[in-house]
C-alpha atoms as a PDB file:
ATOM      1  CA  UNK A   1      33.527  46.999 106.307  1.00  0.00           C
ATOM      2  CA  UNK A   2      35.103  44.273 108.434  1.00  0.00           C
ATOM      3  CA  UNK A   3      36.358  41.012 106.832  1.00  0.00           C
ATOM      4  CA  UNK A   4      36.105  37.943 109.392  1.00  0.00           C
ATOM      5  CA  UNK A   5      37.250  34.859 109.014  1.00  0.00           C
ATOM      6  CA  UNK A   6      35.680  32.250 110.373  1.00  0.00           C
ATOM      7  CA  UNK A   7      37.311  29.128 108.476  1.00  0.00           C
ATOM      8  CA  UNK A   8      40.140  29.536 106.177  1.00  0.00           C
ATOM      9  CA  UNK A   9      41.169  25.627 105.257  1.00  0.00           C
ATOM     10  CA  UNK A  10      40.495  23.836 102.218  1.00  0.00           C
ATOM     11  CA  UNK A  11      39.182  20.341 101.520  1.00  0.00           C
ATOM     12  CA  UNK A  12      39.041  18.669 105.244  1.00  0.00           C
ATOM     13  CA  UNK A  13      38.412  20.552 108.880  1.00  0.00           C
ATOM     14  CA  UNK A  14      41.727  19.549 110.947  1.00  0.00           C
ATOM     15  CA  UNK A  15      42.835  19.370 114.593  1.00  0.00           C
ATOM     16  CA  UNK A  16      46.101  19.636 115.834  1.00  0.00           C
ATOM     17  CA  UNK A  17      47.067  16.454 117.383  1.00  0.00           C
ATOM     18  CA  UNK A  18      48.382  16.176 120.741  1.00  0.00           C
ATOM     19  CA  UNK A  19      51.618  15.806 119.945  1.00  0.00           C
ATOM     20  CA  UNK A  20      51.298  18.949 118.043  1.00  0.00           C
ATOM     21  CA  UNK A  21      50.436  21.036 121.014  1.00  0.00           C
ATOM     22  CA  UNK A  22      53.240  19.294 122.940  1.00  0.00           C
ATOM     23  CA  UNK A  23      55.648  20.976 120.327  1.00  0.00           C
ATOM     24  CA  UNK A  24      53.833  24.014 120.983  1.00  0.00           C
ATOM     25  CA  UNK A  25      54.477  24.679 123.978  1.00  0.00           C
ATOM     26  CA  UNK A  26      58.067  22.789 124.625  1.00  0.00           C
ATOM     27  CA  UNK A  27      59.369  25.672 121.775  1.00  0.00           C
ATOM     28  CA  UNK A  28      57.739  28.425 123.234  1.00  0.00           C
ATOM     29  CA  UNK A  29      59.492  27.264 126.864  1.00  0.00           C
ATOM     30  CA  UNK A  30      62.582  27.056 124.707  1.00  0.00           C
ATOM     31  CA  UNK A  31      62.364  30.594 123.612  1.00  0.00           C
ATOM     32  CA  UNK A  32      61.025  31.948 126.959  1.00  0.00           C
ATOM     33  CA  UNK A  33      64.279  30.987 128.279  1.00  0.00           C
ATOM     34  CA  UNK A  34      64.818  32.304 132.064  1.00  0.00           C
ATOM     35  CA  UNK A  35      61.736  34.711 131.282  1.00  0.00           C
ATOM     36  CA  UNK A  36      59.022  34.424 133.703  1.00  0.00           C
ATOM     37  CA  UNK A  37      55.353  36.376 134.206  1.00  0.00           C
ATOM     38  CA  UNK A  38      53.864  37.795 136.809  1.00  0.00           C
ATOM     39  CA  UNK A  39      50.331  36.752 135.452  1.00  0.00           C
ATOM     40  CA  UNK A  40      48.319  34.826 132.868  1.00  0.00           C
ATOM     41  CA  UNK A  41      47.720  38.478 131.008  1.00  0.00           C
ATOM     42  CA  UNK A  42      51.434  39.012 131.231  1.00  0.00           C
ATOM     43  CA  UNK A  43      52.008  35.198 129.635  1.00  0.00           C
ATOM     44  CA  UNK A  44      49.892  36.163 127.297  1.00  0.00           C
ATOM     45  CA  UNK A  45      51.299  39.127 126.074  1.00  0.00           C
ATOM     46  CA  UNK A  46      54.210  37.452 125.522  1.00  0.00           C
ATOM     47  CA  UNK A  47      52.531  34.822 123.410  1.00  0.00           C
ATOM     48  CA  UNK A  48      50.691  36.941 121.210  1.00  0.00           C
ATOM     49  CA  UNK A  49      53.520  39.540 120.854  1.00  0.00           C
ATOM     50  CA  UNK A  50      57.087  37.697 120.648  1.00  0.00           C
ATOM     51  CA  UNK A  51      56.546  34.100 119.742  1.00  0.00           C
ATOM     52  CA  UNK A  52      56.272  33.295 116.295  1.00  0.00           C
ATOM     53  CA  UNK A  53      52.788  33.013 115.121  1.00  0.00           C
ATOM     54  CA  UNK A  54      52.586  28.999 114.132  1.00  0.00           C
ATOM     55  CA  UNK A  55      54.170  28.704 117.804  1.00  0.00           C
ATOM     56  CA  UNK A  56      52.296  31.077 119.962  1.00  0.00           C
ATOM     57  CA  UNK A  57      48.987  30.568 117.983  1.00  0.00           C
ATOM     58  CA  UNK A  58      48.022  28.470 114.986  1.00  0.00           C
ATOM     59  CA  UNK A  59      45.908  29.001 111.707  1.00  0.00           C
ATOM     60  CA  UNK A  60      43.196  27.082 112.733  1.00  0.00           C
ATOM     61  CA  UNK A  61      41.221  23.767 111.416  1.00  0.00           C
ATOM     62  CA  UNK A  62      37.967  25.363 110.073  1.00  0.00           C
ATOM     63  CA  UNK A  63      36.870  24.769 106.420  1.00  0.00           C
ATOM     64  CA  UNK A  64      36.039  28.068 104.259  1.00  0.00           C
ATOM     65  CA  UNK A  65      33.651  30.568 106.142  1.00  0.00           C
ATOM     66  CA  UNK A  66      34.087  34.450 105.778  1.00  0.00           C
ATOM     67  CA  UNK A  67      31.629  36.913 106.733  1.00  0.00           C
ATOM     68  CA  UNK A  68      31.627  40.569 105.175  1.00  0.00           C
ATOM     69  CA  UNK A  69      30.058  42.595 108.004  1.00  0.00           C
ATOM     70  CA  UNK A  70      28.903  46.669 107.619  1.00  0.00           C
ATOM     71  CA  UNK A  71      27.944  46.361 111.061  1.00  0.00           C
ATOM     72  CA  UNK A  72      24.233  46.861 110.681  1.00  0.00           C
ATOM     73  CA  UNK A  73      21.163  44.766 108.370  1.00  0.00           C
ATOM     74  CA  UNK A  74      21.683  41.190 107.337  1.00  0.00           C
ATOM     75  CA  UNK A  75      24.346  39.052 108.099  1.00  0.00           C
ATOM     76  CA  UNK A  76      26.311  38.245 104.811  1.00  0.00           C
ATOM     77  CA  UNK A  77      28.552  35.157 104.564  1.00  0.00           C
ATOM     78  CA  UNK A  78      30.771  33.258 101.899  1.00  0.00           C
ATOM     79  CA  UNK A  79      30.398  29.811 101.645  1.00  0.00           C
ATOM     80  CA  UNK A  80      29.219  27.066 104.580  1.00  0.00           C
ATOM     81  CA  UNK A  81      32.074  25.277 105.130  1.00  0.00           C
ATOM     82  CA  UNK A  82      32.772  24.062 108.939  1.00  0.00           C
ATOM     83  CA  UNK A  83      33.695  27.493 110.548  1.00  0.00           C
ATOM     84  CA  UNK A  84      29.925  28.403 110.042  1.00  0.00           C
ATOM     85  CA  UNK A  85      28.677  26.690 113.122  1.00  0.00           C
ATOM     86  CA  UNK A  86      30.774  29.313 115.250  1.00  0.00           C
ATOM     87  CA  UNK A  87      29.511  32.165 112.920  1.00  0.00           C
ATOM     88  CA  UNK A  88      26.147  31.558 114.332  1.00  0.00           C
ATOM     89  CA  UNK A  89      26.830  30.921 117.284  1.00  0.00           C
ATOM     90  CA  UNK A  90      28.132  34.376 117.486  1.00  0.00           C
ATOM     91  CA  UNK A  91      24.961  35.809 115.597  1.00  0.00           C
ATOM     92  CA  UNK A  92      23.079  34.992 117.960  1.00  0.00           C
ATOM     93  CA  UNK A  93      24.909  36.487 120.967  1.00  0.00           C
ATOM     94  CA  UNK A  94      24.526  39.731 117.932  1.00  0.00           C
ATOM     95  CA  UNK A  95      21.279  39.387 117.732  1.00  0.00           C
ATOM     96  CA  UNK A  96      20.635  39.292 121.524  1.00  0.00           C
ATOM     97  CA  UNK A  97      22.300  43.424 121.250  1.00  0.00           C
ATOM     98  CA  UNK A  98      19.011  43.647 119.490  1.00  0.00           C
ATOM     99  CA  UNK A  99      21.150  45.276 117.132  1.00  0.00           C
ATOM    100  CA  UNK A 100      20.369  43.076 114.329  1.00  0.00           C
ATOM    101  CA  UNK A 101      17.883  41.352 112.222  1.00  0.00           C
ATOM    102  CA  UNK A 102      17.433  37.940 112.100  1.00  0.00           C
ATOM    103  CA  UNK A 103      18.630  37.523 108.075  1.00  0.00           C
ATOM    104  CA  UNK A 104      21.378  35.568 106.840  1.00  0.00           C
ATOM    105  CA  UNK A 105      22.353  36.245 103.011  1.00  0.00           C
ATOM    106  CA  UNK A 106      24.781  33.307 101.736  1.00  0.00           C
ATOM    107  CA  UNK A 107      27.006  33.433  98.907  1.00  0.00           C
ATOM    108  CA  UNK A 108      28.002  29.902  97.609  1.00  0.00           C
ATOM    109  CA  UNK A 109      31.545  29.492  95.527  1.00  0.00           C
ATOM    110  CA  UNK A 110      30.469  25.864  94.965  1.00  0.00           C
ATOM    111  CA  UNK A 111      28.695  23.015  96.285  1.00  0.00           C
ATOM    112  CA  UNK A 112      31.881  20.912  97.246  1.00  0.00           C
ATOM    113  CA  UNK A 113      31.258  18.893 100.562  1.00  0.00           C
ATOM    114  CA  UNK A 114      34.179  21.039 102.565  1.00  0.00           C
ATOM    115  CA  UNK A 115      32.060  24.296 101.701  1.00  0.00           C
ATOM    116  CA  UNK A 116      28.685  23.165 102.540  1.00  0.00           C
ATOM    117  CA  UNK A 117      29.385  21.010 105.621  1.00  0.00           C
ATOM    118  CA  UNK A 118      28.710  23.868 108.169  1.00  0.00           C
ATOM    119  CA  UNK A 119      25.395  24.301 107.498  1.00  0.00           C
ATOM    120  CA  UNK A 120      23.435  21.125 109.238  1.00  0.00           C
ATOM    121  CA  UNK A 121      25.093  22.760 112.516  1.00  0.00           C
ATOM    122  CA  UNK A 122      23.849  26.683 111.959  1.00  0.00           C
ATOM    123  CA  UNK A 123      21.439  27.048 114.898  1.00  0.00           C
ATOM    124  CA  UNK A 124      20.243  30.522 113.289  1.00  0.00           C
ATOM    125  CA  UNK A 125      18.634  27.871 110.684  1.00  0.00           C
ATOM    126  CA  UNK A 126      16.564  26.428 113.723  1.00  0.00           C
ATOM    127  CA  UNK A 127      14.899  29.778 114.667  1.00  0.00           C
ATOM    128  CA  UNK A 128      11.300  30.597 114.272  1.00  0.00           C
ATOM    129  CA  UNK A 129      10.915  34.307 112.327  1.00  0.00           C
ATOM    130  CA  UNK A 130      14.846  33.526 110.898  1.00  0.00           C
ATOM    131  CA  UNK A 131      15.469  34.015 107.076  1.00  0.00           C
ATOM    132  CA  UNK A 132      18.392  32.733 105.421  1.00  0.00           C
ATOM    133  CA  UNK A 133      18.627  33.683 101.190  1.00  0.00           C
ATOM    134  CA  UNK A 134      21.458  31.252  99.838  1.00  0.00           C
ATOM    135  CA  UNK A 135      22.688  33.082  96.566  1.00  0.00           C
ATOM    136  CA  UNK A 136      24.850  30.692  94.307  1.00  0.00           C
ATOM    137  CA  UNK A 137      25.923  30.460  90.639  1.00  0.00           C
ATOM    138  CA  UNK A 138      24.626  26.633  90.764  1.00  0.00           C
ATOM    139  CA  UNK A 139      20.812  26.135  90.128  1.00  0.00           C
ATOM    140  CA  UNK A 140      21.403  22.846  91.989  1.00  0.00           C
ATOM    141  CA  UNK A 141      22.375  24.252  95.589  1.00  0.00           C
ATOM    142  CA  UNK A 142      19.199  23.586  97.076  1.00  0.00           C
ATOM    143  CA  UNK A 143      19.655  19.537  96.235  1.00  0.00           C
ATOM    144  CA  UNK A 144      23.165  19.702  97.388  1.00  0.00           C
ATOM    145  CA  UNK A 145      21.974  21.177 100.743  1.00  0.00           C
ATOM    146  CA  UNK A 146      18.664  18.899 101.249  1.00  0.00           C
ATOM    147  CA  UNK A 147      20.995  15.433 100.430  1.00  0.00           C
ATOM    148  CA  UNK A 148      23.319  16.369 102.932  1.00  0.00           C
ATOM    149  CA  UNK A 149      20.572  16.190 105.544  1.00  0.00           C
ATOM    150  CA  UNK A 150      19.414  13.079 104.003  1.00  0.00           C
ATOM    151  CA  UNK A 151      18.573  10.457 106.749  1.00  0.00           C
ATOM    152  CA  UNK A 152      21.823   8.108 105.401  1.00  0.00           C
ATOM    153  CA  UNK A 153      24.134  11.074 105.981  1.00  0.00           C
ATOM    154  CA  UNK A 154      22.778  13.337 108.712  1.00  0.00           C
ATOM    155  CA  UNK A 155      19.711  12.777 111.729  1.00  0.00           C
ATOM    156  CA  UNK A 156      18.070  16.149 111.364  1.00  0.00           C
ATOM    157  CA  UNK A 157      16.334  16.475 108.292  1.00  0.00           C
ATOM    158  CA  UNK A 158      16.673  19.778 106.320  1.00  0.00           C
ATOM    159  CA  UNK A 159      12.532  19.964 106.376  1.00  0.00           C
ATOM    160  CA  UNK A 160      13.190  20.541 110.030  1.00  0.00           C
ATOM    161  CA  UNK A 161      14.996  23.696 110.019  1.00  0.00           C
ATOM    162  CA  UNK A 162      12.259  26.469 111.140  1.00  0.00           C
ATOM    163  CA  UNK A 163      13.875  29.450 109.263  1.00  0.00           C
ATOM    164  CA  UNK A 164      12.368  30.361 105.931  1.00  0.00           C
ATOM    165  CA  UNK A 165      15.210  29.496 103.754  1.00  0.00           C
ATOM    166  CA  UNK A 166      15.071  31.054 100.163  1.00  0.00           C
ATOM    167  CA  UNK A 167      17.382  30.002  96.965  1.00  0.00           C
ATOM    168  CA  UNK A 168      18.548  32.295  95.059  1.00  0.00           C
ATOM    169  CA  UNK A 169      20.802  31.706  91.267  1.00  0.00           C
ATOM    170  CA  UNK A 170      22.625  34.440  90.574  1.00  0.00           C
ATOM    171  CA  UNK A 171      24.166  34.948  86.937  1.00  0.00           C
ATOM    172  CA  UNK A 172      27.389  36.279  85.972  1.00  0.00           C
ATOM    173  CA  UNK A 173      28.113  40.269  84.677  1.00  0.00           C
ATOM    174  CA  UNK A 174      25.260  41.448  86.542  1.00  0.00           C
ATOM    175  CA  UNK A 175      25.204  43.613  90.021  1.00  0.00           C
ATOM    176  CA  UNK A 176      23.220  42.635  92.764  1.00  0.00           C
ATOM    177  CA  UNK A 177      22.250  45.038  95.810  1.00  0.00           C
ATOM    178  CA  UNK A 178      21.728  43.468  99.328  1.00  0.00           C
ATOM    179  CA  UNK A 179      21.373  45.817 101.992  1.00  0.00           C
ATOM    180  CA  UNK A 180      24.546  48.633 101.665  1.00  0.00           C
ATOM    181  CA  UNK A 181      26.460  45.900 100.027  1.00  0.00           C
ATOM    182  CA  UNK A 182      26.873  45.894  95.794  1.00  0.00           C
ATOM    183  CA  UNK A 183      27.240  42.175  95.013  1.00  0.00           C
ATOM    184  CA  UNK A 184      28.945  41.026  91.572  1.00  0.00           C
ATOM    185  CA  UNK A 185      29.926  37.151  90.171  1.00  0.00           C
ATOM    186  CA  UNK A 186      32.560  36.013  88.133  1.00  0.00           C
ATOM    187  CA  UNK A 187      32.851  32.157  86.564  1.00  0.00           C
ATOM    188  CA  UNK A 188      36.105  30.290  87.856  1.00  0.00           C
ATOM    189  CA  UNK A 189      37.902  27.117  87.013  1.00  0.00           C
ATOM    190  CA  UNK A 190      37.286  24.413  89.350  1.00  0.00           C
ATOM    191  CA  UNK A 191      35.034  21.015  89.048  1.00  0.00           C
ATOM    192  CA  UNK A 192      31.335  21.694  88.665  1.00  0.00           C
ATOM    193  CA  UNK A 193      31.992  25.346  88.090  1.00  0.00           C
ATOM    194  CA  UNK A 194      32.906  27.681  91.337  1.00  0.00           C
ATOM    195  CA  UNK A 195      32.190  31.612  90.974  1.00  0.00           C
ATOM    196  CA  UNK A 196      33.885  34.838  92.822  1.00  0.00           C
ATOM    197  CA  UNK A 197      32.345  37.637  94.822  1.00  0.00           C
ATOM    198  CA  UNK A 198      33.250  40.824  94.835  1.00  0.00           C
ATOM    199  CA  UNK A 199      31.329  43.281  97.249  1.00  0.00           C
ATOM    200  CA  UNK A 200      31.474  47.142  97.823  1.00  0.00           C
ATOM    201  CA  UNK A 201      29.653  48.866 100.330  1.00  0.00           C
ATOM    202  CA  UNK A 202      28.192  52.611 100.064  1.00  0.00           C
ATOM    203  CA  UNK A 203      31.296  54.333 101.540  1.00  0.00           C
ATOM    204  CA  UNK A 204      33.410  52.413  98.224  1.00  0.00           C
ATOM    205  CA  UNK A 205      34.919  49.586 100.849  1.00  0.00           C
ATOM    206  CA  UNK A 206      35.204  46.475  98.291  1.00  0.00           C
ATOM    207  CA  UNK A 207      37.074  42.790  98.817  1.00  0.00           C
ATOM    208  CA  UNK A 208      36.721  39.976  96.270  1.00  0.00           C
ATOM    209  CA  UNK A 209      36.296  36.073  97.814  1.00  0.00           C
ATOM    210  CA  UNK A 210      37.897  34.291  95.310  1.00  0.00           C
ATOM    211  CA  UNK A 211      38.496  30.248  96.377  1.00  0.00           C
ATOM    212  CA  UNK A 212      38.848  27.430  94.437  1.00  0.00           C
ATOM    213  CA  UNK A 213      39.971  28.368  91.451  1.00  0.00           C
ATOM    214  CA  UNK A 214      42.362  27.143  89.037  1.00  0.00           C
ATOM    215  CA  UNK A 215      44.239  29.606  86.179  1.00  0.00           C
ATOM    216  CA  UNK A 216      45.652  27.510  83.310  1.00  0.00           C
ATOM    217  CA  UNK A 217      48.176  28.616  80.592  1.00  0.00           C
ATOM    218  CA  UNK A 218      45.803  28.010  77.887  1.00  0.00           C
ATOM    219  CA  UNK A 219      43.218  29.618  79.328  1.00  0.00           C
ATOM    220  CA  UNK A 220      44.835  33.369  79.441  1.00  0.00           C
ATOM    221  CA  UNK A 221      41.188  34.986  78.690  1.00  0.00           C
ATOM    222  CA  UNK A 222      40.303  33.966  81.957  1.00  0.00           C
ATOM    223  CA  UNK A 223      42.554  35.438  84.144  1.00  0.00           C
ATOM    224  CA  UNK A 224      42.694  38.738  81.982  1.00  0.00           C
ATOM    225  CA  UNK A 225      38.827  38.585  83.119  1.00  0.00           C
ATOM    226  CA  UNK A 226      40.059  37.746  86.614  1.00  0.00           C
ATOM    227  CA  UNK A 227      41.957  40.743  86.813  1.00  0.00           C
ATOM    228  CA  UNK A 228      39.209  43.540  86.112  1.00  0.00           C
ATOM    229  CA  UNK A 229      37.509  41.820  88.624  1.00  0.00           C
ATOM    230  CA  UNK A 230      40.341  41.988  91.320  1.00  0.00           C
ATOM    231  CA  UNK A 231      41.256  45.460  89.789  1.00  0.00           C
ATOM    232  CA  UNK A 232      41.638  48.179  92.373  1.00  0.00           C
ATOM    233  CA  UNK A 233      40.108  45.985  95.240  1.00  0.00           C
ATOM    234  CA  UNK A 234      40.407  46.769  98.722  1.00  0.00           C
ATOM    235  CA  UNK A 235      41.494  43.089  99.653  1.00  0.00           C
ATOM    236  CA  UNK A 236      41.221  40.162  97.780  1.00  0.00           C
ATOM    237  CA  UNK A 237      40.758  36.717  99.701  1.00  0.00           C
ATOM    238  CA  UNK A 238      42.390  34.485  97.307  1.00  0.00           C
ATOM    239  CA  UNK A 239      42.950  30.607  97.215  1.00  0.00           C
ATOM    240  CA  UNK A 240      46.549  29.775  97.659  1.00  0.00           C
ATOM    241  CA  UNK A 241      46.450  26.262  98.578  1.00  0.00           C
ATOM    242  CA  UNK A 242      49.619  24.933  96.390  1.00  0.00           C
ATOM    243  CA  UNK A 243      53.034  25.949  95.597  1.00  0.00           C
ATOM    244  CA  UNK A 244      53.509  26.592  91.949  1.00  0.00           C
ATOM    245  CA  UNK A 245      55.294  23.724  90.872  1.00  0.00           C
ATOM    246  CA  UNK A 246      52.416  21.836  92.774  1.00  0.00           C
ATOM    247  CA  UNK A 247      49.648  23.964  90.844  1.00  0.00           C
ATOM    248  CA  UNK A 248      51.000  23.346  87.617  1.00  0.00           C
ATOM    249  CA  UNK A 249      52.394  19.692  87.981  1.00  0.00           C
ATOM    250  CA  UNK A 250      51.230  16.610  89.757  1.00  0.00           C
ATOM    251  CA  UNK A 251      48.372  18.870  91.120  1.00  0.00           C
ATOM    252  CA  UNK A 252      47.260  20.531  87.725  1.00  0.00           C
ATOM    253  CA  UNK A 253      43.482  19.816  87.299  1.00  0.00           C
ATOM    254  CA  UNK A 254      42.838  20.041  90.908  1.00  0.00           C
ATOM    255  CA  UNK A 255      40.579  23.046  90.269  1.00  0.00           C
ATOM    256  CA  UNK A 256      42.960  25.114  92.866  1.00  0.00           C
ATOM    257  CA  UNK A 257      46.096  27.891  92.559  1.00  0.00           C
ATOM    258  CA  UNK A 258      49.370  29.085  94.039  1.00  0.00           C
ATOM    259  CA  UNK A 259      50.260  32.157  95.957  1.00  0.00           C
ATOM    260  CA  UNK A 260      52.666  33.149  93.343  1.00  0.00           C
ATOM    261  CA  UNK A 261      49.424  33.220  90.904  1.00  0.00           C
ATOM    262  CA  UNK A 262      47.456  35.622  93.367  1.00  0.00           C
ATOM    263  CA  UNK A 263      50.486  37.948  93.997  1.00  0.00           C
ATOM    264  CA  UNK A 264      50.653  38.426  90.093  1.00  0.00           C
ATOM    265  CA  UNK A 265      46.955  38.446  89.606  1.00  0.00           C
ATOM    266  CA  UNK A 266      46.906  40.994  92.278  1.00  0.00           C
ATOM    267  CA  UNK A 267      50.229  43.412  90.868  1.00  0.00           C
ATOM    268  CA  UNK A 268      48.017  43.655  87.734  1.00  0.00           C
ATOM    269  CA  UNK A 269      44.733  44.483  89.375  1.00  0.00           C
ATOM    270  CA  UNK A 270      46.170  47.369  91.720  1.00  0.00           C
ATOM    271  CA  UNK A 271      44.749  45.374  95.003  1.00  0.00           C
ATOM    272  CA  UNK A 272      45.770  47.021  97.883  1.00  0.00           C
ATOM    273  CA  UNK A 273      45.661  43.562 100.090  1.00  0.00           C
ATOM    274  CA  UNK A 274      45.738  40.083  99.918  1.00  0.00           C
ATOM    275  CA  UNK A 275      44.710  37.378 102.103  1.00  0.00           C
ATOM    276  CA  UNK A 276      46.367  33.823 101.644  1.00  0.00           C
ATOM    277  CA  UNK A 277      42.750  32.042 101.973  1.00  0.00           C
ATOM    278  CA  UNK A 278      41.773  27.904 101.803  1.00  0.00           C
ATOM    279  CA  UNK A 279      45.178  26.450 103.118  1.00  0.00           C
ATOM    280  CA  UNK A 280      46.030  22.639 102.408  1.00  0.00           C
ATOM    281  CA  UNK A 281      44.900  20.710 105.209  1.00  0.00           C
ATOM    282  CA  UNK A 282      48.317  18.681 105.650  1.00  0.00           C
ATOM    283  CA  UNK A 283      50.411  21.680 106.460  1.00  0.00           C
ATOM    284  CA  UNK A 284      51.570  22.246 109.440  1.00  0.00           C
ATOM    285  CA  UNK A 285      51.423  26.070 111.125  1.00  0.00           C
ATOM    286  CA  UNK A 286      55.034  26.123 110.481  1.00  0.00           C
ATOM    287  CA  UNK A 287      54.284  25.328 106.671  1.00  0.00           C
ATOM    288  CA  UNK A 288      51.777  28.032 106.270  1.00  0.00           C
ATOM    289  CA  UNK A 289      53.983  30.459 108.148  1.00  0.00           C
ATOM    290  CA  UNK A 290      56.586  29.379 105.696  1.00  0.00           C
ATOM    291  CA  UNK A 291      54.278  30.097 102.605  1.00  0.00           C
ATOM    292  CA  UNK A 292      53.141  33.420 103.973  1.00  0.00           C
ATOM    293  CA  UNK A 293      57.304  34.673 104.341  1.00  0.00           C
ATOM    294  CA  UNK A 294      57.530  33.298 100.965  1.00  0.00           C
ATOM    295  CA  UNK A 295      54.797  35.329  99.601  1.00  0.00           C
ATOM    296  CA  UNK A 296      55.789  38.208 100.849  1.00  0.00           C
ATOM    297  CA  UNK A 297      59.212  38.161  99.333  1.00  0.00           C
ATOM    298  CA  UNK A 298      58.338  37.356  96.357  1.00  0.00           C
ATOM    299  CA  UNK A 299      55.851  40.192  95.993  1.00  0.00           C
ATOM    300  CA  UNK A 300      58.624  42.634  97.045  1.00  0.00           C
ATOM    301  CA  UNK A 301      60.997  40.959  93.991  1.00  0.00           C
ATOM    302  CA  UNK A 302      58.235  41.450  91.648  1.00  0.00           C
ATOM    303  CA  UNK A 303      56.905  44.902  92.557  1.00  0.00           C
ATOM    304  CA  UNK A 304      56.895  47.478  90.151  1.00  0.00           C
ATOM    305  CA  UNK A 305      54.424  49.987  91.176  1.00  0.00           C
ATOM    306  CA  UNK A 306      52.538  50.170  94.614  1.00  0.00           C
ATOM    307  CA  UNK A 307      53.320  47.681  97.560  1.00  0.00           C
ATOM    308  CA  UNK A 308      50.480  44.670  97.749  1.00  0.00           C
ATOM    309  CA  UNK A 309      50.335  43.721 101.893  1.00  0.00           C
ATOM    310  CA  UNK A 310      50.343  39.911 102.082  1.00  0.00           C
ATOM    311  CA  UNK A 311      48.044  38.787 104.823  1.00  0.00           C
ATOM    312  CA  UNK A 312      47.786  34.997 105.841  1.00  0.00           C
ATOM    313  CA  UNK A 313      44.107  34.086 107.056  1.00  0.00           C
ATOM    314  CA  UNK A 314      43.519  32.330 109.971  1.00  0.00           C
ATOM    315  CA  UNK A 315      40.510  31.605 111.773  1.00  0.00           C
ATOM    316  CA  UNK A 316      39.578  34.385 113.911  1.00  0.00           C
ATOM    317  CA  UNK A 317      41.281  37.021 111.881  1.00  0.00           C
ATOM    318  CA  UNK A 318      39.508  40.146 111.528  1.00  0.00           C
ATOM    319  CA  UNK A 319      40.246  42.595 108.994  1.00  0.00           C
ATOM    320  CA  UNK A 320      39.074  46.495 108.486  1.00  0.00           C
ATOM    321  CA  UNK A 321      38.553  47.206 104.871  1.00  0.00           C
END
């Protein structure tokens, strides 16, 4: 099973200004030094291999896309958000390997504008013969998807798309089977309800999406409940897009968590990984870099059995499960 992430921010797609490239490159010229390169591969190497990640590359802009790929049958993806229009632009160079069928399975956490956004610009929607099955907690999806395309909001009207597009409302402590992949949901905290995946293939690969979602103090029953779900997951793609303090102070209600929250949800589950997932759209590289060394300390204070590896998503970032 590969993991791929195709948009990891919450809230609001970003670009880096051009100031912010400036910075870029003046510190990695800084920390070059004398050093020079024989070649653009050899530059490169150098980049990718001794700068600093939020100097060398960046996180990305893209709102929340991840695909869970076994290689073969239907595509499946979580969520719509903006990183979806390079998903299919990539299916389709797939599909021209003839190595694929032309089915898209969607899994929705929620109908929130930043998660949905990517869909007008799918061109796999646009193809003659194309299925796409959107599978969602929400009996609604299908009105939140048409009114985006509404003439007022969008020129191309969702009528227009020639795939056959199929809705799908999933309930919750049931198991669903699509293709090699063993589909389960689980209810989360967040406004107008968002819901978790967690997916296994045959070979017993599994990883849990979990975004936007919010644990609260008097609400205990719900992350016990979080927990069997995480527990003894491969990798769990968790929303991390506050601090603490931030989670449960000025930002409490915002439907979202911490990465403190998922390293402790995690240490109870057993998860092998996490993946710092939906990152606030107003840091910096340097802030999420910051976030992601602060994670991992703090799940080596707080260890007490097996290690948990601390990822930090990015867009691009393939993982083997």
């Amino acid at each position: 099973m590969q993991i791929r992430f195709w948009g990891t921010r919450g809230s609001l797609p970003v670009a880096p200004h051009a100031d912010t490239i400036a910075d870029k490159v003046a510190a990695a010229l800084v920390e070059a030094g004398s050093r020079s390169f024989s070649d653009r591969d050899a530059a490169l190497d150098y980049v990718r291999k001794d700068l600093p990640f939020s100097i060398g590359q960046g996180y990305g802009g893209a709102t929340s896309c991840v695909e869970i790929d076994v290689g073969r049958g239907a595509f499946v993806i979580c969520d719509m958000g903006s990183g979806l229009r390079e998903l299919g632009l990539d299916a389709l160079r797939r599909l021209a390997e003839g190595k694929r069928p032309k089915e898209w399975h969607f899994f929705l956490s929620h109908l929130h504008w930043d998660h949905i956004m990517g869909f007008p610009f799918f061109v796999p929607a646009f193809l003659e013969g194309a299925k796409v099955i959107v599978h969602a907690g929400h009996r609604d999806a299908e009105e939140a998807l048409r009114r985006q395309q509404e003439e007022i909001s969008f020129p191309v009207p969702f009528d227009w798309l020639k795939a056959d597009i199929e809705f799908r409302t999933l309930e919750t402590g049931r198991d669903y089977q699509i293709g090699e992949l063993t589909v389960a949901m689980i209810e989360q905290e967040h406004s107008h309800t968002s819901y978790g995946y967690r997916f296994r293939d045959t070979g017993g690969a599994s990883a849990v999406y979990s975004t936007d979602a919010e644990y609260k103090i008097d609400k205990m029953d719900e992350e016990y409940a979080m927990v069997d779900f995480f527990s003894g997951v491969d990798l769990v793609i968790a929303d991390t897009m506050y601090s603490l303090a931030d989670s449960v102070s000025m930002k409490e209600d915002w439907g979202h968590s911490s990465n403190l929250v998922a390293v402790d949800l995690c240490h109870q589950a057993g998860a092998k990984r996490l993946a710092l997932f939906h990152h606030e759209p107003t840091y910096s590289d340097e802030d999420i870099e910051g976030i992601h060394a602060e994670t991992v300390r703090y799940e080596e204070l707080t260890r007490k059995e097996a290690a948990l590896e601390v990822l930090c998503s990015y867009d691009g970032l393939c993982v083997e499960v």
